[in-house]
PDB file of N, CA and C in Angstrom:
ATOM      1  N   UNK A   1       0.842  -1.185   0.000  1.00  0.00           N
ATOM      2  CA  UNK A   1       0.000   0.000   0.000  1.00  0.00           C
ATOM      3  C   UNK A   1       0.886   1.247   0.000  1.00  0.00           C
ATOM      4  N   UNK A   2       0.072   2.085  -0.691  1.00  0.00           N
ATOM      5  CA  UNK A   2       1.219   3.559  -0.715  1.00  0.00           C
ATOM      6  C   UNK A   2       0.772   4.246   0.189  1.00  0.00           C
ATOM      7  N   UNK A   3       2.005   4.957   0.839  1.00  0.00           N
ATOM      8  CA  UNK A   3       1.204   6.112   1.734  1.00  0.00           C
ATOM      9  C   UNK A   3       1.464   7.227   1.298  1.00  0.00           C
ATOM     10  N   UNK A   4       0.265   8.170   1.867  1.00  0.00           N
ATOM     11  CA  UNK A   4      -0.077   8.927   1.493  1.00  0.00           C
ATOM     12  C   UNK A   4      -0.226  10.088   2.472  1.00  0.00           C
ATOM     13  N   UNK A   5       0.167  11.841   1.827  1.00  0.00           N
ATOM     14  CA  UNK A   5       0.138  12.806   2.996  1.00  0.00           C
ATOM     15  C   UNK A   5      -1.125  13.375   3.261  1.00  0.00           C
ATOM     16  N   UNK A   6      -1.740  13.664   4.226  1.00  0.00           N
ATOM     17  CA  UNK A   6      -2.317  14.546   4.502  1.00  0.00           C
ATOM     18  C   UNK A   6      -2.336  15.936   3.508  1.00  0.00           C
ATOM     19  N   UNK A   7      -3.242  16.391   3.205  1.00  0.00           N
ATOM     20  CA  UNK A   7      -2.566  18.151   2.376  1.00  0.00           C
ATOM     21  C   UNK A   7      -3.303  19.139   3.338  1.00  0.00           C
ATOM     22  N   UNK A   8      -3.649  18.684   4.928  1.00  0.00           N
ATOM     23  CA  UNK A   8      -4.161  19.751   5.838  1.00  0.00           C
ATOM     24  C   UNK A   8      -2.477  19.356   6.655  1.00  0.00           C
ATOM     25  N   UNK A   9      -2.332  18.475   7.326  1.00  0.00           N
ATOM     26  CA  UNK A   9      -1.574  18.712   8.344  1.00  0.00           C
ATOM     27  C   UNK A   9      -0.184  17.984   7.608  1.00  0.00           C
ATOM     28  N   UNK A  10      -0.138  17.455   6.866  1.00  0.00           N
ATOM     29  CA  UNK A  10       1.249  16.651   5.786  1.00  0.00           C
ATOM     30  C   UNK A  10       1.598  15.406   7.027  1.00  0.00           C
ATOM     31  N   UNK A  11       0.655  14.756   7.480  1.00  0.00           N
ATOM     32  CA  UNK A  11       1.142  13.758   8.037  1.00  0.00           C
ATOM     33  C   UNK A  11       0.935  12.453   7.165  1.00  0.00           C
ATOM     34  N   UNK A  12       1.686  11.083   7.213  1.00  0.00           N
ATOM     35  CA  UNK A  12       2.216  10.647   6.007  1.00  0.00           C
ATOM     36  C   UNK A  12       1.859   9.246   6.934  1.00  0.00           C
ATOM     37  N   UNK A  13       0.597   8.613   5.886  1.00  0.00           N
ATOM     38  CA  UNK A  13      -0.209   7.663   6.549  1.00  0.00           C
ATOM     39  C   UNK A  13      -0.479   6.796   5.264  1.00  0.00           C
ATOM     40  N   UNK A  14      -1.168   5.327   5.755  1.00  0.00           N
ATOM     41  CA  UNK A  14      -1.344   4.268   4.801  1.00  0.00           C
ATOM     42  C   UNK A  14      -3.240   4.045   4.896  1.00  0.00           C
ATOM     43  N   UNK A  15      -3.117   4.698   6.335  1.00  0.00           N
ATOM     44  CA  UNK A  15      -5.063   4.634   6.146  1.00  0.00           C
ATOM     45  C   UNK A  15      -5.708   5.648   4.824  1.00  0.00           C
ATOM     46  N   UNK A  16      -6.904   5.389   4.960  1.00  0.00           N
ATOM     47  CA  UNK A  16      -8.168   6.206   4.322  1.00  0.00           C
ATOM     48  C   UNK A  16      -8.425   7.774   4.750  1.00  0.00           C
ATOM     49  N   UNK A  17      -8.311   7.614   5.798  1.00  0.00           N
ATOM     50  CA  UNK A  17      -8.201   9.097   6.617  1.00  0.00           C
ATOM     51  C   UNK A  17      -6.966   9.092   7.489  1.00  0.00           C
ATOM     52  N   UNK A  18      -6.572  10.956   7.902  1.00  0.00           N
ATOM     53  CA  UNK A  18      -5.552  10.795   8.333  1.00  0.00           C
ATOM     54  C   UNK A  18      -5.638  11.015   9.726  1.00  0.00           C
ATOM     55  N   UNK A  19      -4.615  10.131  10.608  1.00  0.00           N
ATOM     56  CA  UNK A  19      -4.853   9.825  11.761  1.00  0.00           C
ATOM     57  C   UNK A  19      -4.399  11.085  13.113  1.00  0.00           C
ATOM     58  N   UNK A  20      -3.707  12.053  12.144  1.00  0.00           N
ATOM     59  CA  UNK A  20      -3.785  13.290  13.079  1.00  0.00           C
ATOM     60  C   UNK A  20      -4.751  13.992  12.949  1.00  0.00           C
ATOM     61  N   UNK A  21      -5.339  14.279  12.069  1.00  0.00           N
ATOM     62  CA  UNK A  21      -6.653  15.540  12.193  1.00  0.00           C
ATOM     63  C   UNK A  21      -7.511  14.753  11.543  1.00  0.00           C
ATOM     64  N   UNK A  22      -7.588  13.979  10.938  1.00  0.00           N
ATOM     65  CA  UNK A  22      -9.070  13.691  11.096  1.00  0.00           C
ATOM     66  C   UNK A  22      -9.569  13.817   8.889  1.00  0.00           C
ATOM     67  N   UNK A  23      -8.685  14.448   8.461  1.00  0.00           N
ATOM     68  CA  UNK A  23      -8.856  14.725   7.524  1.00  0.00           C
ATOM     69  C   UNK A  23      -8.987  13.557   6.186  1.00  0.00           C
ATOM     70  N   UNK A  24      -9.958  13.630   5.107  1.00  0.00           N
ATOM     71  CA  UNK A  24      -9.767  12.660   4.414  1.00  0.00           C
ATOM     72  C   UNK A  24      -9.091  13.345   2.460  1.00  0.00           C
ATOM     73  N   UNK A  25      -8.331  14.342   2.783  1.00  0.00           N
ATOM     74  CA  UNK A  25      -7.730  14.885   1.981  1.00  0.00           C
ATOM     75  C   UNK A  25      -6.745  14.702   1.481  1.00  0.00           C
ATOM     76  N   UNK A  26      -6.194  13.142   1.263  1.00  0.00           N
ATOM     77  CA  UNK A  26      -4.460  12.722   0.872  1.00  0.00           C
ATOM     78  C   UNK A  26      -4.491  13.078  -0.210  1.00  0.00           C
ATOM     79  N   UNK A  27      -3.245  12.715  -0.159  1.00  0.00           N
ATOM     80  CA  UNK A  27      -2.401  12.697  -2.022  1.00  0.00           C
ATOM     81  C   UNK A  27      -1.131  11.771  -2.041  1.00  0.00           C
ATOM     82  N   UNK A  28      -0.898  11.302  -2.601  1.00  0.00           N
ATOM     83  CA  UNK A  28       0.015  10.498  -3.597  1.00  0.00           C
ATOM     84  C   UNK A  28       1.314  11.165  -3.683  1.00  0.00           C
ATOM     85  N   UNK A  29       0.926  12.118  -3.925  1.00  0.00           N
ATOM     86  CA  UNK A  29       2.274  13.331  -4.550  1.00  0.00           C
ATOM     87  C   UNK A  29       2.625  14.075  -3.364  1.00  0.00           C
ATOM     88  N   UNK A  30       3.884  13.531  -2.783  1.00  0.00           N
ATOM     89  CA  UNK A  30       4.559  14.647  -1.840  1.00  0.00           C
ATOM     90  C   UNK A  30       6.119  14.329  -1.622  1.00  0.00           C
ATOM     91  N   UNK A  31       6.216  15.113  -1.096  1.00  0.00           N
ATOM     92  CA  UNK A  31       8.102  15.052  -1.301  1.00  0.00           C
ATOM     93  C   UNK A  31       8.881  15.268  -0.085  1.00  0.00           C
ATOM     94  N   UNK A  32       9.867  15.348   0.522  1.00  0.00           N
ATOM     95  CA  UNK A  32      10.509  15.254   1.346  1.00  0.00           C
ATOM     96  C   UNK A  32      10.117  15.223   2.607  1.00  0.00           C
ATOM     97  N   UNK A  33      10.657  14.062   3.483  1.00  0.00           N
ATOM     98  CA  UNK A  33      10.309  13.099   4.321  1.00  0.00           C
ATOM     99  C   UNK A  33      11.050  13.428   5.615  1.00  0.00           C
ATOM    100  N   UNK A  34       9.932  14.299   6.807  1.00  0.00           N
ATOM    101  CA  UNK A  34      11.026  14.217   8.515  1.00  0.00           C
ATOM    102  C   UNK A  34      10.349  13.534   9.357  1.00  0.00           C
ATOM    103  N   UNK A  35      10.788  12.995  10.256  1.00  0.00           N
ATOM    104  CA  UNK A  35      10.407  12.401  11.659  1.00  0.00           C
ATOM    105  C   UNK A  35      10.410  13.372  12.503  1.00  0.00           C
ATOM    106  N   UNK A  36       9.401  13.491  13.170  1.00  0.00           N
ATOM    107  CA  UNK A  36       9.216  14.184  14.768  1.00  0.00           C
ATOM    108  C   UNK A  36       8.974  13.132  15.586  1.00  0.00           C
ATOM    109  N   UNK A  37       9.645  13.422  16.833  1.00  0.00           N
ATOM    110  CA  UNK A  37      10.116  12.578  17.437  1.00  0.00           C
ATOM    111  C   UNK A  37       9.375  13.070  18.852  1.00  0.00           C
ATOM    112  N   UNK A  38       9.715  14.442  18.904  1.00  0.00           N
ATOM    113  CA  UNK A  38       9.438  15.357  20.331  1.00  0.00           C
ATOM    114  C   UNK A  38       8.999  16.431  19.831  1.00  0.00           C
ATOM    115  N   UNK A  39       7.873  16.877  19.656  1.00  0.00           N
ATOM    116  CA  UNK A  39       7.402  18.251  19.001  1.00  0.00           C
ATOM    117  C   UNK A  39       7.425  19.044  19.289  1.00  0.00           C
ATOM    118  N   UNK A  40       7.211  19.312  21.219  1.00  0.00           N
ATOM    119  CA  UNK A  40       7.825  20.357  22.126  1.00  0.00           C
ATOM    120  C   UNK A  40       8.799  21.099  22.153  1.00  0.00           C
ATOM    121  N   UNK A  41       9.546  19.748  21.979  1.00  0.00           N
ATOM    122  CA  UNK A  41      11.171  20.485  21.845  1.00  0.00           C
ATOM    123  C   UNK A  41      12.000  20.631  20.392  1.00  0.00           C
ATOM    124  N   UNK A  42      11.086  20.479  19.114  1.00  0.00           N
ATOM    125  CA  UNK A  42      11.427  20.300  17.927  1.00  0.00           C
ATOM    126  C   UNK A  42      11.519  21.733  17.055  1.00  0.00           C
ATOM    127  N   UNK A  43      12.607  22.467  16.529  1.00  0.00           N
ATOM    128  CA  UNK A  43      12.029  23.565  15.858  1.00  0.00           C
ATOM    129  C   UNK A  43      11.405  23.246  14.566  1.00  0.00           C
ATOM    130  N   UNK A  44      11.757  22.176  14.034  1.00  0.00           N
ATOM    131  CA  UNK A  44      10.830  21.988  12.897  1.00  0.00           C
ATOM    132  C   UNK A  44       9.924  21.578  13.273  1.00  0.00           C
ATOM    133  N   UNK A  45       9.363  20.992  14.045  1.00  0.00           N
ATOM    134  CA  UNK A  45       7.926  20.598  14.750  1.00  0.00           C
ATOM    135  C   UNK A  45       7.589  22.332  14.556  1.00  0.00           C
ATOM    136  N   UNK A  46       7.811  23.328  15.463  1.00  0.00           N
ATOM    137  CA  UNK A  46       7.394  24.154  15.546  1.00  0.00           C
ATOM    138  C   UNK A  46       6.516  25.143  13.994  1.00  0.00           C
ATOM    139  N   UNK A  47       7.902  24.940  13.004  1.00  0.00           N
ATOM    140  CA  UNK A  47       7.849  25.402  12.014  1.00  0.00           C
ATOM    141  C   UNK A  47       6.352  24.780  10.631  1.00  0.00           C
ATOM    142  N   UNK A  48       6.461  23.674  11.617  1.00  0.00           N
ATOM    143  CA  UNK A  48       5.512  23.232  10.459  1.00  0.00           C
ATOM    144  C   UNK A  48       4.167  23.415  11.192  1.00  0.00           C
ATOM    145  N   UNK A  49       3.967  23.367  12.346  1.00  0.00           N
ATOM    146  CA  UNK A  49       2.726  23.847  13.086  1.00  0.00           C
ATOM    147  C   UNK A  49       2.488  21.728  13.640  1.00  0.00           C
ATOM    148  N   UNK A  50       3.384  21.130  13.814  1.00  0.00           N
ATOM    149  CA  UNK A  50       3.017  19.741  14.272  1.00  0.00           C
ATOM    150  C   UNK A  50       3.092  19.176  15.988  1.00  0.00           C
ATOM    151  N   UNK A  51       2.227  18.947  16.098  1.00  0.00           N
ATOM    152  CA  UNK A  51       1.684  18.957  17.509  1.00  0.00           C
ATOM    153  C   UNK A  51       1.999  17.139  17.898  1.00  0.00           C
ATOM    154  N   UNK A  52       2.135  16.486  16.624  1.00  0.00           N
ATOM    155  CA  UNK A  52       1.923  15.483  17.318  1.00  0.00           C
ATOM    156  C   UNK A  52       3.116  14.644  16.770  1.00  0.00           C
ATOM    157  N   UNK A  53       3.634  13.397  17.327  1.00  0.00           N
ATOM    158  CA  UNK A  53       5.142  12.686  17.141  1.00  0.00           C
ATOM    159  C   UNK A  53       4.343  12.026  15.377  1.00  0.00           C
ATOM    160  N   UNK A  54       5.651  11.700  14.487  1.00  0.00           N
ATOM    161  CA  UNK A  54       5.267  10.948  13.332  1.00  0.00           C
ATOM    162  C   UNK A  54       6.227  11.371  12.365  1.00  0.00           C
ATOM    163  N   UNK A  55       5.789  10.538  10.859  1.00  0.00           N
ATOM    164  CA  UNK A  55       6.105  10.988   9.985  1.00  0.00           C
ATOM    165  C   UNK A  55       5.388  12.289   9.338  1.00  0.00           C
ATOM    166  N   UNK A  56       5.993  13.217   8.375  1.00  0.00           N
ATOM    167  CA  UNK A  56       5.736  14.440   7.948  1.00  0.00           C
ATOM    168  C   UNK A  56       6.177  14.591   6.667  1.00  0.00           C
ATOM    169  N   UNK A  57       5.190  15.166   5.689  1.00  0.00           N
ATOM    170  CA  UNK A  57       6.046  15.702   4.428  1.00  0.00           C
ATOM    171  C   UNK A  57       6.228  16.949   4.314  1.00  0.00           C
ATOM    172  N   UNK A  58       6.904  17.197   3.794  1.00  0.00           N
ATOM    173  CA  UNK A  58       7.743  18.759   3.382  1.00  0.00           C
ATOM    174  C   UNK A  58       6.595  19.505   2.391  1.00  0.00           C
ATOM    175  N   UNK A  59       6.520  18.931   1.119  1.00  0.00           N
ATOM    176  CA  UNK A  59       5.678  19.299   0.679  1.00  0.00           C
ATOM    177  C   UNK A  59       4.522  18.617  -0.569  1.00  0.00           C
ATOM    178  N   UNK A  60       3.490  18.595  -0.148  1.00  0.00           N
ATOM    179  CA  UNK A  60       2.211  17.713  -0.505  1.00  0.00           C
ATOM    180  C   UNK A  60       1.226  18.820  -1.262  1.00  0.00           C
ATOM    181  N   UNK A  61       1.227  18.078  -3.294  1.00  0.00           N
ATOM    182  CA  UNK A  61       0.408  18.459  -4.000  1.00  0.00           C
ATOM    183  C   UNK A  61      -0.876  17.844  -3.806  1.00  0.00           C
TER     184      UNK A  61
END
């Protein structure tokens, strides 16, 4: 199965909907790939607005 990002929050999932917000808005098409680990203490957590630990894409058509 392919996974697929979110294009509300770019979280990078294999379900139907996505399991951080709730959203059923994926795509196929996205590109560069970070782990959050600790979002508190993460500035890219910060930067991307991610609240919660996971995978993330950079950027999702």
């Amino acid at each position: 199965m392919t996974e697929k990002a979110c294009r509300h929050c770019h979280y990078i999932t294999n379900e139907d909907r996505c399991p951080a917000c709730g959203s059923r808005d994926l795509s196929d098409e996205w590109f560069d790939l970070v782990i959050i680990l600790d979002p508190e203490n993460s500035r890219i957590a910060q930067t991307l607005g991610v609240k919660k630990p996971g995978k993330y894409a950079i950027r999702v058509r």
